[in-house]
Structure formats: structure tokens, C-alpha cells
PDB file of N, CA and C in Angstrom:
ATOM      1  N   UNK A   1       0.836  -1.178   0.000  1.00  0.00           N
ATOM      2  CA  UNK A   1       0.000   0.000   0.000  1.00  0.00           C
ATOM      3  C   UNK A   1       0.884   1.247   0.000  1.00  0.00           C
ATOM      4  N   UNK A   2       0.375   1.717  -0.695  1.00  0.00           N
ATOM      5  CA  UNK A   2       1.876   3.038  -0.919  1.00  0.00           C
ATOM      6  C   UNK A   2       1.553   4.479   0.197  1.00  0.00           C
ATOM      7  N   UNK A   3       2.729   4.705   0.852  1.00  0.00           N
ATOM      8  CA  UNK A   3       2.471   6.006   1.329  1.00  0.00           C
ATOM      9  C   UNK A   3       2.716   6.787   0.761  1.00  0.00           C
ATOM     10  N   UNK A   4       2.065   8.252   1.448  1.00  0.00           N
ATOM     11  CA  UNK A   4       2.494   9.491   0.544  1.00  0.00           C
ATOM     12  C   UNK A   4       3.081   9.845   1.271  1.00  0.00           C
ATOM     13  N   UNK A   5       4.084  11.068   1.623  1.00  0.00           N
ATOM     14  CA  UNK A   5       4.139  12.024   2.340  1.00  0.00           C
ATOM     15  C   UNK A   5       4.593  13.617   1.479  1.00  0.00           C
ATOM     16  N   UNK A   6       3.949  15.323   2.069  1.00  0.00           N
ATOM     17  CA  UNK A   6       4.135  16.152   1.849  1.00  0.00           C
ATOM     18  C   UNK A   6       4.060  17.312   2.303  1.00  0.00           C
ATOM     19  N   UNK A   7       4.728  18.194   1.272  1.00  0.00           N
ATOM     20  CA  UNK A   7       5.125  19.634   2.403  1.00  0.00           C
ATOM     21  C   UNK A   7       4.593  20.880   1.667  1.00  0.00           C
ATOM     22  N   UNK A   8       3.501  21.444   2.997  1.00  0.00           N
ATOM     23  CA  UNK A   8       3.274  22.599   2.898  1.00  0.00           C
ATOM     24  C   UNK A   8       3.858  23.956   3.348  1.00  0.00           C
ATOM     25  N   UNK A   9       3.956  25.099   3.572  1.00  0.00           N
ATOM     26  CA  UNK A   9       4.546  26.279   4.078  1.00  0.00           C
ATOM     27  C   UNK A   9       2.859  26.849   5.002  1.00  0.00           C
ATOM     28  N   UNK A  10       3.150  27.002   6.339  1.00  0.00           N
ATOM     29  CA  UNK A  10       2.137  27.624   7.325  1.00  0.00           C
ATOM     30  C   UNK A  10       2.663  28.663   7.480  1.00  0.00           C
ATOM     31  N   UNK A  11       2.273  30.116   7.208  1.00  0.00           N
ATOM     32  CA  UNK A  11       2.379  31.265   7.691  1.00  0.00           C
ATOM     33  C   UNK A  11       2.482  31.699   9.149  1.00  0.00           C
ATOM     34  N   UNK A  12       3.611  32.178   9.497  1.00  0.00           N
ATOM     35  CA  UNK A  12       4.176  32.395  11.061  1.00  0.00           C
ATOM     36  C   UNK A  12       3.277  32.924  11.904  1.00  0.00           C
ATOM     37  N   UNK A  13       2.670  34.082  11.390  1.00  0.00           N
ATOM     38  CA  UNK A  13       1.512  34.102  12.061  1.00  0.00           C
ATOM     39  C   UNK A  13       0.296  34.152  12.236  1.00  0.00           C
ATOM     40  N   UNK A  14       0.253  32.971  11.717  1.00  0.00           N
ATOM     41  CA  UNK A  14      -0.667  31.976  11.524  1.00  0.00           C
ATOM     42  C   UNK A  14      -0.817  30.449  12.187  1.00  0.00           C
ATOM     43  N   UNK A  15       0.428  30.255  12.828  1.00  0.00           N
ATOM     44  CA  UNK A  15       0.489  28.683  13.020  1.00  0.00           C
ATOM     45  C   UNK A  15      -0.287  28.217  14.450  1.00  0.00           C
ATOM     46  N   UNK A  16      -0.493  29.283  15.245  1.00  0.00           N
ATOM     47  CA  UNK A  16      -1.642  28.803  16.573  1.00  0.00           C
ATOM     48  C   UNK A  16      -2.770  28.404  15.908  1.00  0.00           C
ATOM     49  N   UNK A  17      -3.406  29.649  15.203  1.00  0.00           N
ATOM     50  CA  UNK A  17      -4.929  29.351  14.639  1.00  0.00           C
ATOM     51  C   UNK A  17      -4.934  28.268  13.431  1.00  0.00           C
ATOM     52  N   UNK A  18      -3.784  27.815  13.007  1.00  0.00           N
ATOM     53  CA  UNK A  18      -3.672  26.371  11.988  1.00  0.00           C
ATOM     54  C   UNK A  18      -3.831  25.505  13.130  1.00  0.00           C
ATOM     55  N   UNK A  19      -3.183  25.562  14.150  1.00  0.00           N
ATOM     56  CA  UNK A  19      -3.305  24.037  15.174  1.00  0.00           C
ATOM     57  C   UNK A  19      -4.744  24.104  15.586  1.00  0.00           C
ATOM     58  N   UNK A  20      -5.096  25.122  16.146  1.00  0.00           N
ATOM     59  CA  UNK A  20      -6.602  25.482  16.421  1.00  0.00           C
ATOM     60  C   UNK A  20      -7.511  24.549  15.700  1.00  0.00           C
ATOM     61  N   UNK A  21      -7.671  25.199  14.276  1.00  0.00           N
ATOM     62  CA  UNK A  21      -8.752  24.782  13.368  1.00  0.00           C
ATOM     63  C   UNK A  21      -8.699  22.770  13.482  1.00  0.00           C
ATOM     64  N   UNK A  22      -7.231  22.352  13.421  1.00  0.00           N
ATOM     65  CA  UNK A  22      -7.053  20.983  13.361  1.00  0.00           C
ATOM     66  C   UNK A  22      -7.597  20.437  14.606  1.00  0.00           C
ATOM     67  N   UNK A  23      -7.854  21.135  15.341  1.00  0.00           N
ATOM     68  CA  UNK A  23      -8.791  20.050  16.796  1.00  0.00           C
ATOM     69  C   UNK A  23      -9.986  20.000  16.443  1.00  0.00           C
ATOM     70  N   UNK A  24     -10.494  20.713  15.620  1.00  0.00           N
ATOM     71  CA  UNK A  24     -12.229  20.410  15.329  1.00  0.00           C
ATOM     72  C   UNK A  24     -11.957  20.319  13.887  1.00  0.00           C
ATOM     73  N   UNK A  25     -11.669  19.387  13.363  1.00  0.00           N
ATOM     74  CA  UNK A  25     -12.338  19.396  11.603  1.00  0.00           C
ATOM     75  C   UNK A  25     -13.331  18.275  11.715  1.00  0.00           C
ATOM     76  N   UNK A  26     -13.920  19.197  10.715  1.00  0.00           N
ATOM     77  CA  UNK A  26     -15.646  19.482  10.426  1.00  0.00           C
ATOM     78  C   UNK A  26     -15.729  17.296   9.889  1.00  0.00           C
ATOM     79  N   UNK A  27     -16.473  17.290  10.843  1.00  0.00           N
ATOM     80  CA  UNK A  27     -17.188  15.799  10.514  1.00  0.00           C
ATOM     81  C   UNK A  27     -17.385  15.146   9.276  1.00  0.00           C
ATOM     82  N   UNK A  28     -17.313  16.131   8.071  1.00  0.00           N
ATOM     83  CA  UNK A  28     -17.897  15.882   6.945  1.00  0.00           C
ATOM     84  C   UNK A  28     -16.727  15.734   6.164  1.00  0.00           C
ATOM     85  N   UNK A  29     -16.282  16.519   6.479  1.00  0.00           N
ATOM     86  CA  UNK A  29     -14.256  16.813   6.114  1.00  0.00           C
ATOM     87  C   UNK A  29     -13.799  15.851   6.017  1.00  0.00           C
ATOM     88  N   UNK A  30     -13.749  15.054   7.103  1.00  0.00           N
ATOM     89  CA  UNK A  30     -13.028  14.068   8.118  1.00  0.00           C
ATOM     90  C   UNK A  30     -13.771  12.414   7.455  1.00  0.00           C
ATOM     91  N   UNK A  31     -15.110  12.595   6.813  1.00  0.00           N
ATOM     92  CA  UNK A  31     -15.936  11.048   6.508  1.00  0.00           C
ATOM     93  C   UNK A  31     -15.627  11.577   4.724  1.00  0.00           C
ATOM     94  N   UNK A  32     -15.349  12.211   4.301  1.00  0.00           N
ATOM     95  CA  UNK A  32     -14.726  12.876   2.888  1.00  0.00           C
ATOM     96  C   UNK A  32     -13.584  11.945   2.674  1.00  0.00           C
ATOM     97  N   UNK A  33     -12.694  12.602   3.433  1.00  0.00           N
ATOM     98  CA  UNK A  33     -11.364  11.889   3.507  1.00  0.00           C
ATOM     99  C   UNK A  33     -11.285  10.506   3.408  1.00  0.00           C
ATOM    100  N   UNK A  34     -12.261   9.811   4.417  1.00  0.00           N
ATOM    101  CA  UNK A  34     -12.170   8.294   4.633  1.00  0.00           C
ATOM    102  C   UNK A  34     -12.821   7.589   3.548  1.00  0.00           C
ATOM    103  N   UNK A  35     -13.701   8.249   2.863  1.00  0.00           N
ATOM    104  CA  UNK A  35     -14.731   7.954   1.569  1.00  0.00           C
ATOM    105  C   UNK A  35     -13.410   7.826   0.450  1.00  0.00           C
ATOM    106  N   UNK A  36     -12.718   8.571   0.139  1.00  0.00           N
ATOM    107  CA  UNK A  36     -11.948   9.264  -0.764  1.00  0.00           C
ATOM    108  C   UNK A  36     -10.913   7.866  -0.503  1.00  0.00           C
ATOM    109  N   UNK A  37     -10.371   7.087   0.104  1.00  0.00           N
ATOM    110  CA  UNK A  37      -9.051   6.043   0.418  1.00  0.00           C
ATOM    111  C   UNK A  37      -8.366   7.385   1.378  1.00  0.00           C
ATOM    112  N   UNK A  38      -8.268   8.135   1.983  1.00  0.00           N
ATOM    113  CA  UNK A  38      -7.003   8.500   2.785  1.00  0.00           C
ATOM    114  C   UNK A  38      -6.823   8.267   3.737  1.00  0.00           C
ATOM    115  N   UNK A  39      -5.742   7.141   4.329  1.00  0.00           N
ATOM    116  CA  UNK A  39      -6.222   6.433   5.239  1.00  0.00           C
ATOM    117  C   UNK A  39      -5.073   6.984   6.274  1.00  0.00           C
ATOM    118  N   UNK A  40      -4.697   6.632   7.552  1.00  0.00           N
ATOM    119  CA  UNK A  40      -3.679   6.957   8.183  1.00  0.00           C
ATOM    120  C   UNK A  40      -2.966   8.057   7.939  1.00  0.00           C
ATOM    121  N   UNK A  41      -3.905   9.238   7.889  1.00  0.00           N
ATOM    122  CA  UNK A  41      -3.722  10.691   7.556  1.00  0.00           C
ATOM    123  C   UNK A  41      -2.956  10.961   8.549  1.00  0.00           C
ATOM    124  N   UNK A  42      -1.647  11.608   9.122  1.00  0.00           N
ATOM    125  CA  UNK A  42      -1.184  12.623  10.262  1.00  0.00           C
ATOM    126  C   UNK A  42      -0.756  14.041   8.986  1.00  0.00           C
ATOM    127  N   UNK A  43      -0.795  15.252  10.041  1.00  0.00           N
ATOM    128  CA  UNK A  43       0.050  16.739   9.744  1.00  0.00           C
ATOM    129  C   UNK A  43       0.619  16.789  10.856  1.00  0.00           C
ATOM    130  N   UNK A  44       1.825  16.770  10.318  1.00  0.00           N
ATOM    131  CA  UNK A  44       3.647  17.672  11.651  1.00  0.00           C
ATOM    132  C   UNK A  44       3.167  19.016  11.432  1.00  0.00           C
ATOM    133  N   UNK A  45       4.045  19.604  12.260  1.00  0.00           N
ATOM    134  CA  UNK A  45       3.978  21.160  12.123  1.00  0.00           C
ATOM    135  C   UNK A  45       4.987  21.839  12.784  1.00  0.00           C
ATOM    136  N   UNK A  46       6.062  22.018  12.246  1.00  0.00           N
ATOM    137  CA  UNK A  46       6.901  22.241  12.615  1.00  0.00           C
ATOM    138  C   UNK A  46       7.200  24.433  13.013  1.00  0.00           C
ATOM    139  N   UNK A  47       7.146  24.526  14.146  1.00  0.00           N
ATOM    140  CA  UNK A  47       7.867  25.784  14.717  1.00  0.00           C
ATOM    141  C   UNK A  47       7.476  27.252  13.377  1.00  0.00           C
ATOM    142  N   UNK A  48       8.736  26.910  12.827  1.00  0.00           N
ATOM    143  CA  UNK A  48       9.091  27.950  11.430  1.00  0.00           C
ATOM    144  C   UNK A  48       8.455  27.366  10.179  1.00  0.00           C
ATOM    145  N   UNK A  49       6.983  26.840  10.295  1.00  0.00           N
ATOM    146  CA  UNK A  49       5.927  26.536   9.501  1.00  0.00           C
ATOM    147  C   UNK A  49       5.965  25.397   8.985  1.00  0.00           C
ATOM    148  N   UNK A  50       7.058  24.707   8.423  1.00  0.00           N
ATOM    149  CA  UNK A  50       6.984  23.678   7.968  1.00  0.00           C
ATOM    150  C   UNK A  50       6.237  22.483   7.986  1.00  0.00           C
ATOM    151  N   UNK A  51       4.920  22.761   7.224  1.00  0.00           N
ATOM    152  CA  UNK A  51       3.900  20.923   7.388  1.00  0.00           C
ATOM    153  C   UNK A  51       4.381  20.177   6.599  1.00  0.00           C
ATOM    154  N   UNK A  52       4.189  18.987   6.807  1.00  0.00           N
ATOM    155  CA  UNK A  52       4.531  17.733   6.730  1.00  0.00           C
ATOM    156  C   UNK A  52       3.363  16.857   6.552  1.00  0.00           C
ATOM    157  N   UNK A  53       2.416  16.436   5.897  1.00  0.00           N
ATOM    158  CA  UNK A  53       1.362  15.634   5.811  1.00  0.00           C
ATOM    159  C   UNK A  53       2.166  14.318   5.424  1.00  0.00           C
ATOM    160  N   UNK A  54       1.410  13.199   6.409  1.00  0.00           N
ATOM    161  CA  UNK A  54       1.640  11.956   5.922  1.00  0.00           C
ATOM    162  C   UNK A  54       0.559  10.661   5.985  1.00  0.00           C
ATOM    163  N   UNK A  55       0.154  10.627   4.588  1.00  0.00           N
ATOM    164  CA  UNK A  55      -1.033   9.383   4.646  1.00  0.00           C
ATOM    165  C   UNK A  55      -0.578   7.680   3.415  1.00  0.00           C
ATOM    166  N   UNK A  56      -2.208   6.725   3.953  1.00  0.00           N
ATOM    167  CA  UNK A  56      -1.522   5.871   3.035  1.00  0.00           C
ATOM    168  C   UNK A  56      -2.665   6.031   2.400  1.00  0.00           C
ATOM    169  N   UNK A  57      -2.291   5.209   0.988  1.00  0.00           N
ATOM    170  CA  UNK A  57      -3.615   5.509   0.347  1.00  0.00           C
ATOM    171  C   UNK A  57      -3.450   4.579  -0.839  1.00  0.00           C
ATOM    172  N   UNK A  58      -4.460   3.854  -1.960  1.00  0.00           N
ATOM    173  CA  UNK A  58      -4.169   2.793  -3.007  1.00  0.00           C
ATOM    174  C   UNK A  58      -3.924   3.651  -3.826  1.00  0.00           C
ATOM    175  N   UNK A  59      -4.525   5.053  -4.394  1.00  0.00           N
ATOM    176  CA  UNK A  59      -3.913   5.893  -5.113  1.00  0.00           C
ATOM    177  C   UNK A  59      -4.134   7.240  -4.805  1.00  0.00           C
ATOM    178  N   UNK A  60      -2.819   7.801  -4.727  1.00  0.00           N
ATOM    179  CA  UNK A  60      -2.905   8.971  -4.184  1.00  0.00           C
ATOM    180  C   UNK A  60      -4.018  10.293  -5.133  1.00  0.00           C
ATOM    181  N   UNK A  61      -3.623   9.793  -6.823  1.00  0.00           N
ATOM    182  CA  UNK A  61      -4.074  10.424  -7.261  1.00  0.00           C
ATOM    183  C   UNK A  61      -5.587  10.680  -7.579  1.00  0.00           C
ATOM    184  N   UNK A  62      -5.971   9.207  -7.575  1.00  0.00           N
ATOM    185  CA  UNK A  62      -7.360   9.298  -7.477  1.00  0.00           C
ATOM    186  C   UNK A  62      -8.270   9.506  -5.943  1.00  0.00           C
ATOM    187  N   UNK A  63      -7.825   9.312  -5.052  1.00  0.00           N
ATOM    188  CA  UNK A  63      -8.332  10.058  -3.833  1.00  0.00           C
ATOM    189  C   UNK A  63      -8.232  11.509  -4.185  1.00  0.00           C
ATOM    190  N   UNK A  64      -6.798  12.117  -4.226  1.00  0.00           N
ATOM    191  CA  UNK A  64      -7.031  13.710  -4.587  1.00  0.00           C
ATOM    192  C   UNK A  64      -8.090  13.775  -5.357  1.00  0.00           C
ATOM    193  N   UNK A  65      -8.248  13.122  -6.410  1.00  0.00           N
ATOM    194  CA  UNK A  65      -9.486  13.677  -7.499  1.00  0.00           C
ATOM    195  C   UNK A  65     -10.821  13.673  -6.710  1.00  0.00           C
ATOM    196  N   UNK A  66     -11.234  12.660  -6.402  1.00  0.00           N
ATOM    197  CA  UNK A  66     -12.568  12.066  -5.212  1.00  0.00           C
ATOM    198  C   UNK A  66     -12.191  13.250  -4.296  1.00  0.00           C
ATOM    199  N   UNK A  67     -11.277  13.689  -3.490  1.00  0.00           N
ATOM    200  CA  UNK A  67     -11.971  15.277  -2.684  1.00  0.00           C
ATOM    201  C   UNK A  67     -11.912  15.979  -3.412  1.00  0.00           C
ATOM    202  N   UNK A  68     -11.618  16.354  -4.416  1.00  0.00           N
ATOM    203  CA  UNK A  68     -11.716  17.578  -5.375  1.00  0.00           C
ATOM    204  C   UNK A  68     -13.208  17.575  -5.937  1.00  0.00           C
ATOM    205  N   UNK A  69     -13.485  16.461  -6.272  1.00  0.00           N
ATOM    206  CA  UNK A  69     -15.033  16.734  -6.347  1.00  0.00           C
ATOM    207  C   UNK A  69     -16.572  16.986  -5.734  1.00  0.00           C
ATOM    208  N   UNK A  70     -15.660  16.772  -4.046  1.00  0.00           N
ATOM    209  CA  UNK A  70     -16.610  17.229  -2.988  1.00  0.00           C
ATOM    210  C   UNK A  70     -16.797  18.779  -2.669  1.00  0.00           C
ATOM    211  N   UNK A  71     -18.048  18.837  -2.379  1.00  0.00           N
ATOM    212  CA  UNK A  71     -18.058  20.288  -1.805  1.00  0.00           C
ATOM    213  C   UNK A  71     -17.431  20.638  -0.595  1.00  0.00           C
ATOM    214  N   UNK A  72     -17.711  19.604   0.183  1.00  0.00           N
ATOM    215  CA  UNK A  72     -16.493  20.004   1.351  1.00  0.00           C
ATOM    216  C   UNK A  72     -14.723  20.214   1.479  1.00  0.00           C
ATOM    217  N   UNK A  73     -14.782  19.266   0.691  1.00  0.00           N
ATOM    218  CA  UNK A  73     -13.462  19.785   0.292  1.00  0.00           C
ATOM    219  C   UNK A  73     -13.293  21.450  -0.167  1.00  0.00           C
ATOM    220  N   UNK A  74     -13.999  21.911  -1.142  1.00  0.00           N
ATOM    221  CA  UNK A  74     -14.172  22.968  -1.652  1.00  0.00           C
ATOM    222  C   UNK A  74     -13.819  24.209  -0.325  1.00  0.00           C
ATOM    223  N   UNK A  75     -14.562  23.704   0.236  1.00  0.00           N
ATOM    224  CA  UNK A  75     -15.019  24.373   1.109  1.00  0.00           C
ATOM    225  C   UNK A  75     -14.188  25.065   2.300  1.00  0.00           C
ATOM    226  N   UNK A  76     -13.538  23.534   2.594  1.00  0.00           N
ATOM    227  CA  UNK A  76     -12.234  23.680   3.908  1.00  0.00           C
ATOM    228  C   UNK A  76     -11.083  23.911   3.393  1.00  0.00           C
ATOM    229  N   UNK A  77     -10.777  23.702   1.841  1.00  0.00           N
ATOM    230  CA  UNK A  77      -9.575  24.860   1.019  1.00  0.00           C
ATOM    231  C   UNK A  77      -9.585  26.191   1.214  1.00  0.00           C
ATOM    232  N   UNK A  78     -11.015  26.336   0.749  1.00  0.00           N
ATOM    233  CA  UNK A  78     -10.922  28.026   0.485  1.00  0.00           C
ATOM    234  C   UNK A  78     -10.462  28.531   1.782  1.00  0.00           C
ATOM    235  N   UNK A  79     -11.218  27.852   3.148  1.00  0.00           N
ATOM    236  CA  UNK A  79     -11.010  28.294   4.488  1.00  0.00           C
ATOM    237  C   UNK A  79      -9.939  28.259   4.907  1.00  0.00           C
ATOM    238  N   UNK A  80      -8.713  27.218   4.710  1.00  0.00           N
ATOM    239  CA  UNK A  80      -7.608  26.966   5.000  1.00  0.00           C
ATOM    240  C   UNK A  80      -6.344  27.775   4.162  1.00  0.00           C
ATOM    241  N   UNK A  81      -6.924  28.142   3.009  1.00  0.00           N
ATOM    242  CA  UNK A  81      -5.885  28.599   1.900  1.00  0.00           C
ATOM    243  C   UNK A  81      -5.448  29.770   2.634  1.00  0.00           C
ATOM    244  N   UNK A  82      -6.022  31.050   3.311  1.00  0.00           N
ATOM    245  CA  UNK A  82      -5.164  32.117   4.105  1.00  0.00           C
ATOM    246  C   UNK A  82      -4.040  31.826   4.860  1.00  0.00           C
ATOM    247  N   UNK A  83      -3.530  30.887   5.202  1.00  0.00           N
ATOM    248  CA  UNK A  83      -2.987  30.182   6.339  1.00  0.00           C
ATOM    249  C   UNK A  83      -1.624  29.549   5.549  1.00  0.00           C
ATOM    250  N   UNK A  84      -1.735  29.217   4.478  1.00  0.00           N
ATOM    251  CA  UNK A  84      -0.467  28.844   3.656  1.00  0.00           C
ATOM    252  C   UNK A  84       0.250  30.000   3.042  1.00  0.00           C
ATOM    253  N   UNK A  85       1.471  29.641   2.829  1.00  0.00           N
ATOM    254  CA  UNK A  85       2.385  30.722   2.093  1.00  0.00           C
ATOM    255  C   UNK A  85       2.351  29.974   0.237  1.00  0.00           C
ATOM    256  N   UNK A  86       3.155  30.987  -0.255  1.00  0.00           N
ATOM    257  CA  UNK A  86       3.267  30.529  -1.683  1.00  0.00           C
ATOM    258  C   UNK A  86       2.439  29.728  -2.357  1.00  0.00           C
ATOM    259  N   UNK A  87       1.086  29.651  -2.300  1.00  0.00           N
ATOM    260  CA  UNK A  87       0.431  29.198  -3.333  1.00  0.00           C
ATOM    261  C   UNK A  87       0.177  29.519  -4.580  1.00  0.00           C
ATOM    262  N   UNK A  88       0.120  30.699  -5.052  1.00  0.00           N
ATOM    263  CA  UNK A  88       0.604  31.409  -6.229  1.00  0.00           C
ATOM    264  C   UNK A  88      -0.763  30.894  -7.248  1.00  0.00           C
ATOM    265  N   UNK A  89      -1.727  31.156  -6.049  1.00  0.00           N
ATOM    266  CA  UNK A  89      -3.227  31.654  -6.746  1.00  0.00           C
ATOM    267  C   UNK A  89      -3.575  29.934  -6.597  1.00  0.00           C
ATOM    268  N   UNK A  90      -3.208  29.111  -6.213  1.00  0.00           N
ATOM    269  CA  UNK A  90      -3.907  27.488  -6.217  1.00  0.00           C
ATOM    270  C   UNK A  90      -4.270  27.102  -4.975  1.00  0.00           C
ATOM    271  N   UNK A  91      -4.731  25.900  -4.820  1.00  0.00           N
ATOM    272  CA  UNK A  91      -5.287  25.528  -3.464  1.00  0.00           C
ATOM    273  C   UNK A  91      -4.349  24.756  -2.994  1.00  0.00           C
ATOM    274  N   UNK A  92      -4.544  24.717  -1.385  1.00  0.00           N
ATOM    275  CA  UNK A  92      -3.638  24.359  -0.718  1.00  0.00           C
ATOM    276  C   UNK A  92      -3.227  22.406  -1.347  1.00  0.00           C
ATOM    277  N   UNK A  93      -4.541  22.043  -1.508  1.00  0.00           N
ATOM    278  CA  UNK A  93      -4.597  20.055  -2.388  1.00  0.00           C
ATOM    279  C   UNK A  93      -3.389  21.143  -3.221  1.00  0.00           C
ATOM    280  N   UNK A  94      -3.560  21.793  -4.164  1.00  0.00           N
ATOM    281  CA  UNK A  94      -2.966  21.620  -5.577  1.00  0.00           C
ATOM    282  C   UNK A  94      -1.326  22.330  -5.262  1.00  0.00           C
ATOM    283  N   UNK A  95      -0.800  23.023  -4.380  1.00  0.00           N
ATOM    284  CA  UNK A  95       0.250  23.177  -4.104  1.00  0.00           C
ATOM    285  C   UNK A  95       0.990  22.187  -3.513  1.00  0.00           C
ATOM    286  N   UNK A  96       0.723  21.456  -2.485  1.00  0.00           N
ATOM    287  CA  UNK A  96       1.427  20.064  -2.045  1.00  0.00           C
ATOM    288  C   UNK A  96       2.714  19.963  -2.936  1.00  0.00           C
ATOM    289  N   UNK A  97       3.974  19.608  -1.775  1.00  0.00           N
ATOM    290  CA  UNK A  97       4.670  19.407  -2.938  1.00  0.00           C
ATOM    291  C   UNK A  97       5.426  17.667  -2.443  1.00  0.00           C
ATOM    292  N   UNK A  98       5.165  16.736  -2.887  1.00  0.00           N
ATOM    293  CA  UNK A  98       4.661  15.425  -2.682  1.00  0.00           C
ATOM    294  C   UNK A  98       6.144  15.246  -2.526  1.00  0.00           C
ATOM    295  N   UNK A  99       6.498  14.440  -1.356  1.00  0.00           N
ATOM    296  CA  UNK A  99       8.122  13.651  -1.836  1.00  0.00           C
ATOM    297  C   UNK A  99       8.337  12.454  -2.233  1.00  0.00           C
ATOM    298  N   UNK A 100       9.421  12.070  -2.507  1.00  0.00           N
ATOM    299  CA  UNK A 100       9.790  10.522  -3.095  1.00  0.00           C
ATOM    300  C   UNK A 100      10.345   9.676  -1.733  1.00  0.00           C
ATOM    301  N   UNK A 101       9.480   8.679  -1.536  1.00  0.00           N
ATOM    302  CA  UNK A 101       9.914   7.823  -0.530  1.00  0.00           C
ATOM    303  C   UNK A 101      11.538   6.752  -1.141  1.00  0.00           C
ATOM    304  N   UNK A 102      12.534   7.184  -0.228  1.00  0.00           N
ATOM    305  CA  UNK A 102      13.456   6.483  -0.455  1.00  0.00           C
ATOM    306  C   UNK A 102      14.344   5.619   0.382  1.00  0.00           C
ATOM    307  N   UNK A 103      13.105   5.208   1.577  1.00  0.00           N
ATOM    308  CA  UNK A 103      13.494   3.936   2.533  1.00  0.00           C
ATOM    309  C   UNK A 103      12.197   3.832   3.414  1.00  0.00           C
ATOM    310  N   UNK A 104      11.922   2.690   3.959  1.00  0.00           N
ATOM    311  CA  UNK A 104      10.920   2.534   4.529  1.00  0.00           C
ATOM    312  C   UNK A 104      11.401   1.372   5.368  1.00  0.00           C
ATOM    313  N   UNK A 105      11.559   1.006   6.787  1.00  0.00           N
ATOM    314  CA  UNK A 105      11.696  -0.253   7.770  1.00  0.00           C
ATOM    315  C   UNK A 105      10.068  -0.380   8.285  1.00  0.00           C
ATOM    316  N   UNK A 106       9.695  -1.982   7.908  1.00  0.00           N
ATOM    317  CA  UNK A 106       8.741  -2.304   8.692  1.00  0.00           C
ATOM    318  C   UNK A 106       8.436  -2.356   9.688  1.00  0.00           C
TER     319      UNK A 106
END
């Protein structure tokens, strides 16, 4: 089952009210996700912004597509997109910048 993992940029001051919002996501958000394959979702968050998302999933790409076609998804982008740096007019899904797994111990 392949993992993903990836990195976003959180705006400095911004990163309380990013941890904030992550203690309550929205129920619908959250049964989206699980509908979609994203399974064993975590976000790091590192100090000087640095996120880190890491999930597993059978395909990454077609889950992205499956929340892209939800309204909730829609929804908790637009809300979340203030909160990222450098998106350069895209949503926070479409900025991700995905890495290459190059070791894994069971």
C-alpha cells in the first residue's frame, strides 16, 4: 500500500490558529477523507511553519481527485488557503509538494 508524504509552508503568524482549526475538523471533512481512500492521515507542524502531511492511500491520485469533487473539500480549502504561504493563486490540495519515498523499515 503506498504512502504518501508532503510539504506545505504555514504562515508564522498563523500557526496557533492552523493548530486550532485541526482540533475540530468538520465531521464531513473528516468522513470525505475516509470515503476518498485516505487512510492513516497525520500533519507535523513544525515551529518555522513547515507541514509535513503523511497518509496511506491505493492511489494517491485518485483520492485527490474524489476530494476535489466534494463540496467540502471545496469548502475547507478556500477556508484553509489564508494560512499557507506561496500558493501562487492554487489551493492548498494543488500546491502540495509530494516527496519521493526512499526507505521505509517495517
Amino acid at each position: 500500500m503506498p504512502r504518501v508524504c508532503f510539504l506545505l509552508k504555514v504562515r508564522q503568524e498563523r500557526l496557533a490558529e492552523y493548530r486550532e482549526r485541526h482540533t475540530a475538523v468538520w465531521p464531513e471533512m473528516l468522513a470525505a477523507l475516509g470515503a476518498a481512500g485516505w487512510r492513516d492521515y497525520s500533519l507535523f507542524l513544525r515551529d518555522d511553519g513547515l507541514l509535513v502531511g503523511y497518509l496511506v492511500t491505493d492511489d494517491f491520485a485518485a483520492a485527490r481527485a474524489t476530494m476535489a469533487a466534494t463540496d467540502v473539500n471545496a469548502r475547507w480549502q478556500a477556508e484553509m488557503a489564508p494560512y499557507f504561504e506561496a500558493l501562487d493563486g492554487a489551493g492548498p490540495d494543488d500546491a502540495m509538494v509530494q516527496l519521493t519515498e526512499v526507505f521505509h523499515l517495517d
